[in-house]
C-alpha atoms as a PDB file:
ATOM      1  CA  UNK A   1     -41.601   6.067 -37.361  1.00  0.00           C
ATOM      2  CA  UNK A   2     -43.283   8.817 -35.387  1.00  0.00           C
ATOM      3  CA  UNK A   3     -43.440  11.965 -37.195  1.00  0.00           C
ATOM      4  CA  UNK A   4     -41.793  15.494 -35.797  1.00  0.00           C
ATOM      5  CA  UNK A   5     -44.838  17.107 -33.794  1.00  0.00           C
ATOM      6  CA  UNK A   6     -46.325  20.668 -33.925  1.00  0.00           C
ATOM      7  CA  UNK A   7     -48.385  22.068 -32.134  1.00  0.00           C
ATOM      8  CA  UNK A   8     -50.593  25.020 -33.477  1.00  0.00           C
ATOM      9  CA  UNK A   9     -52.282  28.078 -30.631  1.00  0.00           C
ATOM     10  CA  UNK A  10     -54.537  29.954 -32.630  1.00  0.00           C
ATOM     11  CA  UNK A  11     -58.443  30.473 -33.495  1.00  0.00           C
ATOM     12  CA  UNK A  12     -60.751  28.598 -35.626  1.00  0.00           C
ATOM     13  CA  UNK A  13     -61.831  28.934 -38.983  1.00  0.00           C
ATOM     14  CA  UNK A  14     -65.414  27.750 -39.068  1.00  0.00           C
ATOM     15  CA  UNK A  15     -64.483  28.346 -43.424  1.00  0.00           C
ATOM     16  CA  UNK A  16     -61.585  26.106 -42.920  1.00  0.00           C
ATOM     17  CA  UNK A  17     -59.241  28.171 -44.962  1.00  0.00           C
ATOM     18  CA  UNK A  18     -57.454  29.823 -42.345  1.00  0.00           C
ATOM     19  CA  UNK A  19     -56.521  29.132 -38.481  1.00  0.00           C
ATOM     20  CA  UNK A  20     -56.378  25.916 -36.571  1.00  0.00           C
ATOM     21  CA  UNK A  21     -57.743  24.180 -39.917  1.00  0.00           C
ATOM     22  CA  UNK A  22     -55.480  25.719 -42.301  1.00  0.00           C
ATOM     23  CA  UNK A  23     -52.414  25.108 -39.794  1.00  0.00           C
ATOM     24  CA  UNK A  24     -53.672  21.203 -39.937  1.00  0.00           C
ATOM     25  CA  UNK A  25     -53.791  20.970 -43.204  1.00  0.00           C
ATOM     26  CA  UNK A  26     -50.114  22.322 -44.039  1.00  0.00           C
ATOM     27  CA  UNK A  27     -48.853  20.376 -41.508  1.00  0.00           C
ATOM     28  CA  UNK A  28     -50.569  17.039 -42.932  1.00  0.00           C
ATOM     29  CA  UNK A  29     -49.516  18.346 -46.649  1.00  0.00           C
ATOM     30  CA  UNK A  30     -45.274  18.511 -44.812  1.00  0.00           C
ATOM     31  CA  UNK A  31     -45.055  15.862 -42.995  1.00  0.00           C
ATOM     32  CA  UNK A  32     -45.476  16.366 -39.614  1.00  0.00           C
ATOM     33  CA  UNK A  33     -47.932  16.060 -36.929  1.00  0.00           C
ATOM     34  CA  UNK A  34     -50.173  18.406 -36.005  1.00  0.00           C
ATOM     35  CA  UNK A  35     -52.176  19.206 -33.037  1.00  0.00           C
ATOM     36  CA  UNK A  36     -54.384  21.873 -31.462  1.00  0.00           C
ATOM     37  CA  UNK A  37     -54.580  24.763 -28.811  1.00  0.00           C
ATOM     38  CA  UNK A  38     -57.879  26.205 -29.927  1.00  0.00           C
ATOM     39  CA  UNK A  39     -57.641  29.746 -28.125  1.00  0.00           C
ATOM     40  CA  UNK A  40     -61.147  31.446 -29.823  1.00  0.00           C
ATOM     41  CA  UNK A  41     -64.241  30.312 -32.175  1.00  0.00           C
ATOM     42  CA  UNK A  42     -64.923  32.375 -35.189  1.00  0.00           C
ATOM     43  CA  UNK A  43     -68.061  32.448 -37.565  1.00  0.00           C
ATOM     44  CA  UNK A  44     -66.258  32.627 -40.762  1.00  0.00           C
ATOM     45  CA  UNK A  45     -66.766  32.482 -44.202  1.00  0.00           C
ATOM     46  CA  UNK A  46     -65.368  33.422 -47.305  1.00  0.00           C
ATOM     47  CA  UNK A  47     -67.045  37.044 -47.434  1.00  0.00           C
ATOM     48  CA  UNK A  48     -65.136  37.825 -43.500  1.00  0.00           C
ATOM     49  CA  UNK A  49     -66.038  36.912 -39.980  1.00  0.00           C
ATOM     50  CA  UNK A  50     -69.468  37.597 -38.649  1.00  0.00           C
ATOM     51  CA  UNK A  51     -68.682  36.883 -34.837  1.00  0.00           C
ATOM     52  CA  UNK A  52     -65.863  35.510 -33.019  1.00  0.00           C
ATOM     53  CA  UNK A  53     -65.794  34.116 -29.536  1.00  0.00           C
ATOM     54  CA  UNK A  54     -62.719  33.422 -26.848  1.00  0.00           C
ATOM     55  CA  UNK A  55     -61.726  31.028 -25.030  1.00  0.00           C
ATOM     56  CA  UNK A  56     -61.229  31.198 -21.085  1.00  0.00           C
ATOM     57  CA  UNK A  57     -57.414  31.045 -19.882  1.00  0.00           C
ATOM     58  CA  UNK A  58     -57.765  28.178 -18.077  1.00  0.00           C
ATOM     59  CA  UNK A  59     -59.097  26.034 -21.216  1.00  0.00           C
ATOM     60  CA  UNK A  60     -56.298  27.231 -23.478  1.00  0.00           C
ATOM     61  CA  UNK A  61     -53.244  26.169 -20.678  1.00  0.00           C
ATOM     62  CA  UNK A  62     -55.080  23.106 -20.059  1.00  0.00           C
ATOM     63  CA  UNK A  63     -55.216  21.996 -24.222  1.00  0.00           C
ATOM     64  CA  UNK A  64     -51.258  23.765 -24.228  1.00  0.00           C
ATOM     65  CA  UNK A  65     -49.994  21.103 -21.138  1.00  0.00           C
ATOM     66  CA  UNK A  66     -52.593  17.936 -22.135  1.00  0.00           C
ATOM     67  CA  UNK A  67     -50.697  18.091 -25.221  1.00  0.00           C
ATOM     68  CA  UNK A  68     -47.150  19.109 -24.221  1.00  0.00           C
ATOM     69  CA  UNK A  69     -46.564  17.081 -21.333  1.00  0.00           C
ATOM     70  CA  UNK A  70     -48.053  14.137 -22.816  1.00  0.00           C
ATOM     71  CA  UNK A  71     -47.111  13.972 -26.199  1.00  0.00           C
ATOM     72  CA  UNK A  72     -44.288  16.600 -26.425  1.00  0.00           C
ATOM     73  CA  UNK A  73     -43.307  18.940 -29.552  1.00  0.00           C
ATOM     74  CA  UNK A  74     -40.620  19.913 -31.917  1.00  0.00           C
ATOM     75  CA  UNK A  75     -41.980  23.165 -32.735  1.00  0.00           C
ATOM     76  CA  UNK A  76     -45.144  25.570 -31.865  1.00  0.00           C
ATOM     77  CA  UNK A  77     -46.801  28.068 -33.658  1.00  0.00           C
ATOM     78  CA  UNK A  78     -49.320  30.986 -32.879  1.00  0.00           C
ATOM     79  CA  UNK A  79     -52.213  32.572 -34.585  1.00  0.00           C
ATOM     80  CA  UNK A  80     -54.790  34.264 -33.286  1.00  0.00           C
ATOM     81  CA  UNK A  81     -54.838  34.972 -29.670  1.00  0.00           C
ATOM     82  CA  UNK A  82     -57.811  37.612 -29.402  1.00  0.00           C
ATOM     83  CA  UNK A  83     -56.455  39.474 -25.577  1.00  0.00           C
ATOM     84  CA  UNK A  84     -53.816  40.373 -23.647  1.00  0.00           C
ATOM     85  CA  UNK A  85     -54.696  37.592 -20.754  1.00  0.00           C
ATOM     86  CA  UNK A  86     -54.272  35.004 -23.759  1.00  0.00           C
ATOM     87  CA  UNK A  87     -51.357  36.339 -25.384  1.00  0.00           C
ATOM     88  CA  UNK A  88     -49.822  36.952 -21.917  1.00  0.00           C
ATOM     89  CA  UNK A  89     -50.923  33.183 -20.763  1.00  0.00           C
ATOM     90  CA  UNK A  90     -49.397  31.953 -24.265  1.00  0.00           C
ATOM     91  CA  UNK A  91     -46.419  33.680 -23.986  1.00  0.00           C
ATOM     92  CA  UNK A  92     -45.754  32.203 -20.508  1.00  0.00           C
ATOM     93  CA  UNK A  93     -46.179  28.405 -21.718  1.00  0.00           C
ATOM     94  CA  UNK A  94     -43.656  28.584 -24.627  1.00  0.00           C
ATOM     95  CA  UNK A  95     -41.425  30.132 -22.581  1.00  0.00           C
ATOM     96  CA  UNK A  96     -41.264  27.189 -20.901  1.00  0.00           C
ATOM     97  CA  UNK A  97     -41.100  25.006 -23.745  1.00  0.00           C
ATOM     98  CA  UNK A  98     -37.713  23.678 -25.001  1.00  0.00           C
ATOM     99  CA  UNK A  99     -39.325  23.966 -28.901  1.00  0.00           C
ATOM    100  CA  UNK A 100     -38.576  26.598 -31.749  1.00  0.00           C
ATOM    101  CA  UNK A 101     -41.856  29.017 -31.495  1.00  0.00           C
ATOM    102  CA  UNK A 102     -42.831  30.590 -34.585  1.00  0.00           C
ATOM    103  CA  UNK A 103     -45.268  33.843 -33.625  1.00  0.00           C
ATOM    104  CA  UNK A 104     -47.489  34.674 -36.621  1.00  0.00           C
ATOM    105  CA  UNK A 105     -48.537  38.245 -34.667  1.00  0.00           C
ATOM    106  CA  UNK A 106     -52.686  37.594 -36.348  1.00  0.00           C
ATOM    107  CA  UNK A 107     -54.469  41.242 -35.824  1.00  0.00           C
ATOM    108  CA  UNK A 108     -56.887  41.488 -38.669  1.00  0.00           C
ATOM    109  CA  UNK A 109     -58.529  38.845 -41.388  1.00  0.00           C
ATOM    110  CA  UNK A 110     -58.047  38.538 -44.782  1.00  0.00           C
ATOM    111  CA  UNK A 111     -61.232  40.731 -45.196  1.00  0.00           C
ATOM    112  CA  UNK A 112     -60.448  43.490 -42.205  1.00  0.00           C
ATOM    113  CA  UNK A 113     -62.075  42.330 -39.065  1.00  0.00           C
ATOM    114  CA  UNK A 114     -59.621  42.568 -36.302  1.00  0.00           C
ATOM    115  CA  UNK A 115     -59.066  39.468 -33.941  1.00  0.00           C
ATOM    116  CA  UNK A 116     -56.761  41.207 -31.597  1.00  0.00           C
ATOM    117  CA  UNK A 117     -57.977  43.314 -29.379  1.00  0.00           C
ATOM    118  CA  UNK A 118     -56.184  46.820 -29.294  1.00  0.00           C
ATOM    119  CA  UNK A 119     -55.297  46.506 -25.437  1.00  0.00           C
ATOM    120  CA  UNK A 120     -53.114  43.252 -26.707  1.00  0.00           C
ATOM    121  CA  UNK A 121     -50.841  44.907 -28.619  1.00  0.00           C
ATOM    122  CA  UNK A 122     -48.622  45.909 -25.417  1.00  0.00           C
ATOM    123  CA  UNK A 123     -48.706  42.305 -24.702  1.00  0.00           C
ATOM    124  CA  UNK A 124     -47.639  41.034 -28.208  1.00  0.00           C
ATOM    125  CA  UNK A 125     -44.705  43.477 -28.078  1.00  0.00           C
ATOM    126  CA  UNK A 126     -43.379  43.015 -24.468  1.00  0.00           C
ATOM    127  CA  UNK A 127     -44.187  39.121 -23.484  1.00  0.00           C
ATOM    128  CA  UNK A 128     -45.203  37.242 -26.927  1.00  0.00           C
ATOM    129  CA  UNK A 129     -42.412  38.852 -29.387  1.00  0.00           C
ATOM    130  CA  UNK A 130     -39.486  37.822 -27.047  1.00  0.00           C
ATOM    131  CA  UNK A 131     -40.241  34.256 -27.187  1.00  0.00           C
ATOM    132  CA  UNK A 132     -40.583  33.927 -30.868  1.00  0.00           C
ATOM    133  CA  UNK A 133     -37.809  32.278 -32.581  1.00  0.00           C
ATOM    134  CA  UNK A 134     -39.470  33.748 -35.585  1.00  0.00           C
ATOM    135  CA  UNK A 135     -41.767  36.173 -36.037  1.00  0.00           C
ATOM    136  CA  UNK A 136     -43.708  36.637 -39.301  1.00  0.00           C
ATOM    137  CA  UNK A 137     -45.978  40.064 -39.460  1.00  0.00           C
ATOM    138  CA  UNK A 138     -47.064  41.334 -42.582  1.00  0.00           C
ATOM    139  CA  UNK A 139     -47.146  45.184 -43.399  1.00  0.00           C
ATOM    140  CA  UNK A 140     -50.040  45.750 -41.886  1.00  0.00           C
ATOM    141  CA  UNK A 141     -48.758  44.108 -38.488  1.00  0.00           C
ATOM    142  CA  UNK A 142     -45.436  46.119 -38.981  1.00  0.00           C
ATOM    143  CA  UNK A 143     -47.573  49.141 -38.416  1.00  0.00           C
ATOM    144  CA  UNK A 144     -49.685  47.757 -35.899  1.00  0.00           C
ATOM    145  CA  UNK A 145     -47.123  46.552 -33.501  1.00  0.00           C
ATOM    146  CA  UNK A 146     -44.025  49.316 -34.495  1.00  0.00           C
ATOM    147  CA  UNK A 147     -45.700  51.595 -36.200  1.00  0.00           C
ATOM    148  CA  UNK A 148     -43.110  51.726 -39.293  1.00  0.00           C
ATOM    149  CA  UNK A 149     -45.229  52.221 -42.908  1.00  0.00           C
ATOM    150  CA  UNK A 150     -44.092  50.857 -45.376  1.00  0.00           C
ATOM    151  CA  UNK A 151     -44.357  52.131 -48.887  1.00  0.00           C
ATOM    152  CA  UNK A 152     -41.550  50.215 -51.004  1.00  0.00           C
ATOM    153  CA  UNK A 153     -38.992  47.299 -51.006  1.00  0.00           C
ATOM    154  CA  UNK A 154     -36.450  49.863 -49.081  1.00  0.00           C
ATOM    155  CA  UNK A 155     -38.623  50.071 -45.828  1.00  0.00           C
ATOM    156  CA  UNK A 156     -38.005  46.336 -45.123  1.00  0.00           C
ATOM    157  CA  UNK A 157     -34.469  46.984 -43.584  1.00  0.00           C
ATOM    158  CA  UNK A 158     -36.544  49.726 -41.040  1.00  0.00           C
ATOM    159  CA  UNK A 159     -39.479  47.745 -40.652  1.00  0.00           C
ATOM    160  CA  UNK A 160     -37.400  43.976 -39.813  1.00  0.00           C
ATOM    161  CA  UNK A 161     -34.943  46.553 -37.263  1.00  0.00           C
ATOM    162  CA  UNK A 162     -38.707  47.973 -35.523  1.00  0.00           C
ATOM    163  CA  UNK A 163     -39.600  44.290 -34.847  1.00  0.00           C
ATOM    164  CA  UNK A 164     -36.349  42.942 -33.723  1.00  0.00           C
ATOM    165  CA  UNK A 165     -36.075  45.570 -30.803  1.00  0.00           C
ATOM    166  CA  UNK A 166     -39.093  43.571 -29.024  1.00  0.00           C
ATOM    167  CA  UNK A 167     -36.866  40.825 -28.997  1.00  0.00           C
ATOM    168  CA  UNK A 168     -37.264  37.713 -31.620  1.00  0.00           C
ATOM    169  CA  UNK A 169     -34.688  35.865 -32.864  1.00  0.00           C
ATOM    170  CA  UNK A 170     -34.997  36.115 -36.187  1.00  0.00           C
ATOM    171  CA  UNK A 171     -38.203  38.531 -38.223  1.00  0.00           C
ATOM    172  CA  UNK A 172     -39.758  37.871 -41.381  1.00  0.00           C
ATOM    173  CA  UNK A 173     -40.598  40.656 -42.751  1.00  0.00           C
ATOM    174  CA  UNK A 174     -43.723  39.787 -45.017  1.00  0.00           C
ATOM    175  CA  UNK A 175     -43.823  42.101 -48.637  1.00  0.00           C
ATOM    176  CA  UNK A 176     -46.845  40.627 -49.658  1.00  0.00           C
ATOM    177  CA  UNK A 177     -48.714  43.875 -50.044  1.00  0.00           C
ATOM    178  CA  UNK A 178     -45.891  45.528 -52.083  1.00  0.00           C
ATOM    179  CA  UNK A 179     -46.585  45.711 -55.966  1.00  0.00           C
ATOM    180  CA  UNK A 180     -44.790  43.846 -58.355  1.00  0.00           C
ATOM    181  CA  UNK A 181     -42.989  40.344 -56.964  1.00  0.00           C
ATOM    182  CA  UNK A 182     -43.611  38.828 -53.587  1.00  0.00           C
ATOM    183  CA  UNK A 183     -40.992  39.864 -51.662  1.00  0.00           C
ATOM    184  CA  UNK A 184     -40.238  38.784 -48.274  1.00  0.00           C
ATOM    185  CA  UNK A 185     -37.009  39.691 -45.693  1.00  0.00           C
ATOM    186  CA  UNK A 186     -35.974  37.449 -43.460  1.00  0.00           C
ATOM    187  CA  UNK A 187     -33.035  38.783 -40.682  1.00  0.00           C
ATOM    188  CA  UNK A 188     -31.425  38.218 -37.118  1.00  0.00           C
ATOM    189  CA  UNK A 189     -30.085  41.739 -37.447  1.00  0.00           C
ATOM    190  CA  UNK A 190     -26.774  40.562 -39.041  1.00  0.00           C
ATOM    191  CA  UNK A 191     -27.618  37.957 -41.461  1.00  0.00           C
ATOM    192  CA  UNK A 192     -30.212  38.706 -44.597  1.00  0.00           C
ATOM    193  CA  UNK A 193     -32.043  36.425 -46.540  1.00  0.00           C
ATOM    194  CA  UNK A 194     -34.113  38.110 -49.579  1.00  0.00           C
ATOM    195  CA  UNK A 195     -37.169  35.996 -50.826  1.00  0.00           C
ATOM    196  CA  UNK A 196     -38.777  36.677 -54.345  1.00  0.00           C
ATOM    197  CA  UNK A 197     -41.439  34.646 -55.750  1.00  0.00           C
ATOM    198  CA  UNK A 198     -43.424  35.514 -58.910  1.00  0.00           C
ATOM    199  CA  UNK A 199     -46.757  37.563 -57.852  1.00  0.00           C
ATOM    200  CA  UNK A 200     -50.033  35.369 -59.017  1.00  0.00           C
ATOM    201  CA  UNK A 201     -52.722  36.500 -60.345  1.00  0.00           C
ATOM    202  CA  UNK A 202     -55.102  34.939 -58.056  1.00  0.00           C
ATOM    203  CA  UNK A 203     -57.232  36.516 -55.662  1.00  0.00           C
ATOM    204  CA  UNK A 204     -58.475  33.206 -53.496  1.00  0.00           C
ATOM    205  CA  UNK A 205     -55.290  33.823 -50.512  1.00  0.00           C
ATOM    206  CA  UNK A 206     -57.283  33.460 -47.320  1.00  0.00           C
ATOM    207  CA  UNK A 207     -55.361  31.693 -44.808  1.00  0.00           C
ATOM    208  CA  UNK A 208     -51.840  32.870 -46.349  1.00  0.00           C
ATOM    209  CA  UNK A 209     -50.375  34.414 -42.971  1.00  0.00           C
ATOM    210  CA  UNK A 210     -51.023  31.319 -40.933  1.00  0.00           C
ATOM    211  CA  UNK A 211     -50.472  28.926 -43.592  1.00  0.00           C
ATOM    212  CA  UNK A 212     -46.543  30.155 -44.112  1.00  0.00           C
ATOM    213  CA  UNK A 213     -45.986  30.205 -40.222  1.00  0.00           C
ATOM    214  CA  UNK A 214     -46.958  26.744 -39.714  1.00  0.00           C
ATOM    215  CA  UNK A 215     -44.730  25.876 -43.290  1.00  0.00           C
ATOM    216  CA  UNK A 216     -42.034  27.341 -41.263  1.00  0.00           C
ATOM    217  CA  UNK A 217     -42.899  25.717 -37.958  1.00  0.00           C
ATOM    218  CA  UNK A 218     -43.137  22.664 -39.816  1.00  0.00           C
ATOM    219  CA  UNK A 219     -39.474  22.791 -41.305  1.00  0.00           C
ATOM    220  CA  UNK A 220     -38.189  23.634 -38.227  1.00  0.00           C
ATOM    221  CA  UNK A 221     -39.677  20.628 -36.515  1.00  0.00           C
ATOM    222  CA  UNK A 222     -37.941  18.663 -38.694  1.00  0.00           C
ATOM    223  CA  UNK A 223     -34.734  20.008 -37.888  1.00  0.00           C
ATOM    224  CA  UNK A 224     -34.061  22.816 -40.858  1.00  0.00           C
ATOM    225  CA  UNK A 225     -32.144  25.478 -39.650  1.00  0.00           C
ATOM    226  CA  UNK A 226     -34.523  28.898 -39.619  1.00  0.00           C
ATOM    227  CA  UNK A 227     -33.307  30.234 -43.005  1.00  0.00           C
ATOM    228  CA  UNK A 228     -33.823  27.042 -44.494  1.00  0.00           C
ATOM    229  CA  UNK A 229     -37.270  26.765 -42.722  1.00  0.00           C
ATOM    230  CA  UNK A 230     -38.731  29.651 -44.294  1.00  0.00           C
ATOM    231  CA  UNK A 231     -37.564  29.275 -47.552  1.00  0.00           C
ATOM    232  CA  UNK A 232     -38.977  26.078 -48.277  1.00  0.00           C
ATOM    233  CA  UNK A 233     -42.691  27.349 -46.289  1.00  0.00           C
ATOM    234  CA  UNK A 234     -42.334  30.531 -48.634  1.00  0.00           C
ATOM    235  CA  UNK A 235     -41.849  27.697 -51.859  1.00  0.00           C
ATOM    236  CA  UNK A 236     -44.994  25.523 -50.113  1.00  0.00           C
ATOM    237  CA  UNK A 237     -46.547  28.602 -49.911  1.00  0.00           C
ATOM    238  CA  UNK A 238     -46.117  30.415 -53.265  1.00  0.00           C
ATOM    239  CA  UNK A 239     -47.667  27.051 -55.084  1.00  0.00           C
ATOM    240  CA  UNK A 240     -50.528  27.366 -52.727  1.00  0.00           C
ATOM    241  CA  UNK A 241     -51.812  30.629 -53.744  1.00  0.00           C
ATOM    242  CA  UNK A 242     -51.059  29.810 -57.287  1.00  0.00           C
ATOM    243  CA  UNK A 243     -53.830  26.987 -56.785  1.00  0.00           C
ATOM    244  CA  UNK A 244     -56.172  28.791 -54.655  1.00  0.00           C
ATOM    245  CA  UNK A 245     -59.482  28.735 -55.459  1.00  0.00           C
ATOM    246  CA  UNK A 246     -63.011  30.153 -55.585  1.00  0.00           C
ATOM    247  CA  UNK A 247     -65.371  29.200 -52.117  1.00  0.00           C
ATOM    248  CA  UNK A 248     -68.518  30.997 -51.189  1.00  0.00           C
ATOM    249  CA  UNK A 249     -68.807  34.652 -52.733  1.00  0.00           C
ATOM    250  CA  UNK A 250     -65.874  35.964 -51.255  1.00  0.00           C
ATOM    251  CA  UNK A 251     -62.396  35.609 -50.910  1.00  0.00           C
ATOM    252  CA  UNK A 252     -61.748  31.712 -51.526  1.00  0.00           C
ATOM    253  CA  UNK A 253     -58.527  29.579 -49.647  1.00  0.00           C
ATOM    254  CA  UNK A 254     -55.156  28.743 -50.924  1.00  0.00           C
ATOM    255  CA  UNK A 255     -54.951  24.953 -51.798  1.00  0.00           C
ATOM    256  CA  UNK A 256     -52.752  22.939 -48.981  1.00  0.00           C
ATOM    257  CA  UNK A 257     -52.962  20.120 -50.867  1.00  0.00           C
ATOM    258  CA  UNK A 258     -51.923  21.210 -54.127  1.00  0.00           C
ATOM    259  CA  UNK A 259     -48.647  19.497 -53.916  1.00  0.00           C
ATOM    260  CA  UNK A 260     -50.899  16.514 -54.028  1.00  0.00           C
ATOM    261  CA  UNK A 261     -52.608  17.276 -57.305  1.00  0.00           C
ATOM    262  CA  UNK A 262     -49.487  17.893 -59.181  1.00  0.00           C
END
């Protein structure tokens, strides 16, 4: 039996806790197979990123069709994309791919470094948003890319509206920052879906953002509908940063495998 494929377009994670490596690992840890449009290098650790390097255009469309028109895919997901000419390139090859896209809209690390450069952010909102089937910013992207703050649980509805104007399917609304539980919204405009998950008390969460897109990615290449999707990535996902653990002197990696060890 051949496994439902993925295919991951996003930076690497010299740490391995979040990017290409972490968006391997979940997909190993689900099920599916994954593969790789590396679109930048990063020097990364668990105290932040000390450099970070991108690719040319013409090496990330030539990893995007090798794979594509060779092996096909069920479902892609995005990460970091660094510039416009990347995000714009990107854009342009899903467009033309007849797979779900789930756009996790990456513009700073864990630990503030940005890997989006500002002069992108016209080109996440008018070319890379539209071809999301989901799209999963967290606060801080909400205010990047719309710029809606928000302060409390009531904000969501005004924050998932800002990000459906550009023109995804469905948002995901990430609450993460929010005190008390983790709560996430997930809408099409009409239909809601509320997620709550107990907060942990665990500070090791590097890689969360592009672990839970390519949880969702994963669910739909196997054929969940997207509300189903993302509440089983957001249960993958919630037992992940309950296990996360200490690397390095910083901020250590959720544990991908930590269905494994149960």
């Amino acid at each position: 039996m051949i496994p439902p494929r993925v295919l991951t377009v996003a930076g690497s994670d010299s740490g391995g806790g979040a990017g290409i490596q972490a968006d391997l690992k979940t997909m190993l840890a689900l099920g599916v197979h994954g593969m790789s449009v590396i679109t930048a290098v990063t020097a990364q650790n668990s105290r932040g990123v000390q450099g970070a390097w991108e690719l040319p255009v013409e090496a990330v469309r030539a990893q995007y069709r090798s794979v594509v028109d060779d092996i096909g895919v069920q479902a892609v997901k995005t990460g970091m994309l660094a510039s416009a000419e990347l995000v714009e390139a990107v854009a342009e090859l899903i467009s033309a791919t007849d797979a779900p896209a789930v756009v996790d809209p990456v513009g700073v690390s864990k630990h503030g470094d940005p890997l989006l450069a500002a002069g992108a952010l016209a080109s996440v909102r008018a070319r890379l948003l539209p071809v999301a089937t989901v799209a999963t910013p967290n606060l801080d992207e909400v205010a990047q890319l719309t710029g809606v703050r928000v302060a409390s649980e009531d904000d969501l509805r005004r924050a998932a509206a800002a990000v459906l104007a550009y023109g995804p399917r469905w948002v995901l609304i990430k609450g993460g920052h929010l005190p008390g539980d983790a709560v996430d919204l997930l809408t099409d405009g009409s239909a809601e879906h509320w997620l709550r998950a107990p907060r942990h008390d665990n500070r090791h969460t590097h890689g969360t953002g592009c672990t839970l897109a390519s949880a969702i990615a994963a669910g739909l290449a196997r054929g969940l509908a997207v509300p189903e999707a993302v509440t089983a990535a957001k249960d993958y996902v919630t037992g992940a940063i309950a296990a996360g653990f200490a690397l390095g002197a910083g901020i250590g990696p959720v544990d991908h495998g930590w269905r494994f060890r149960e």
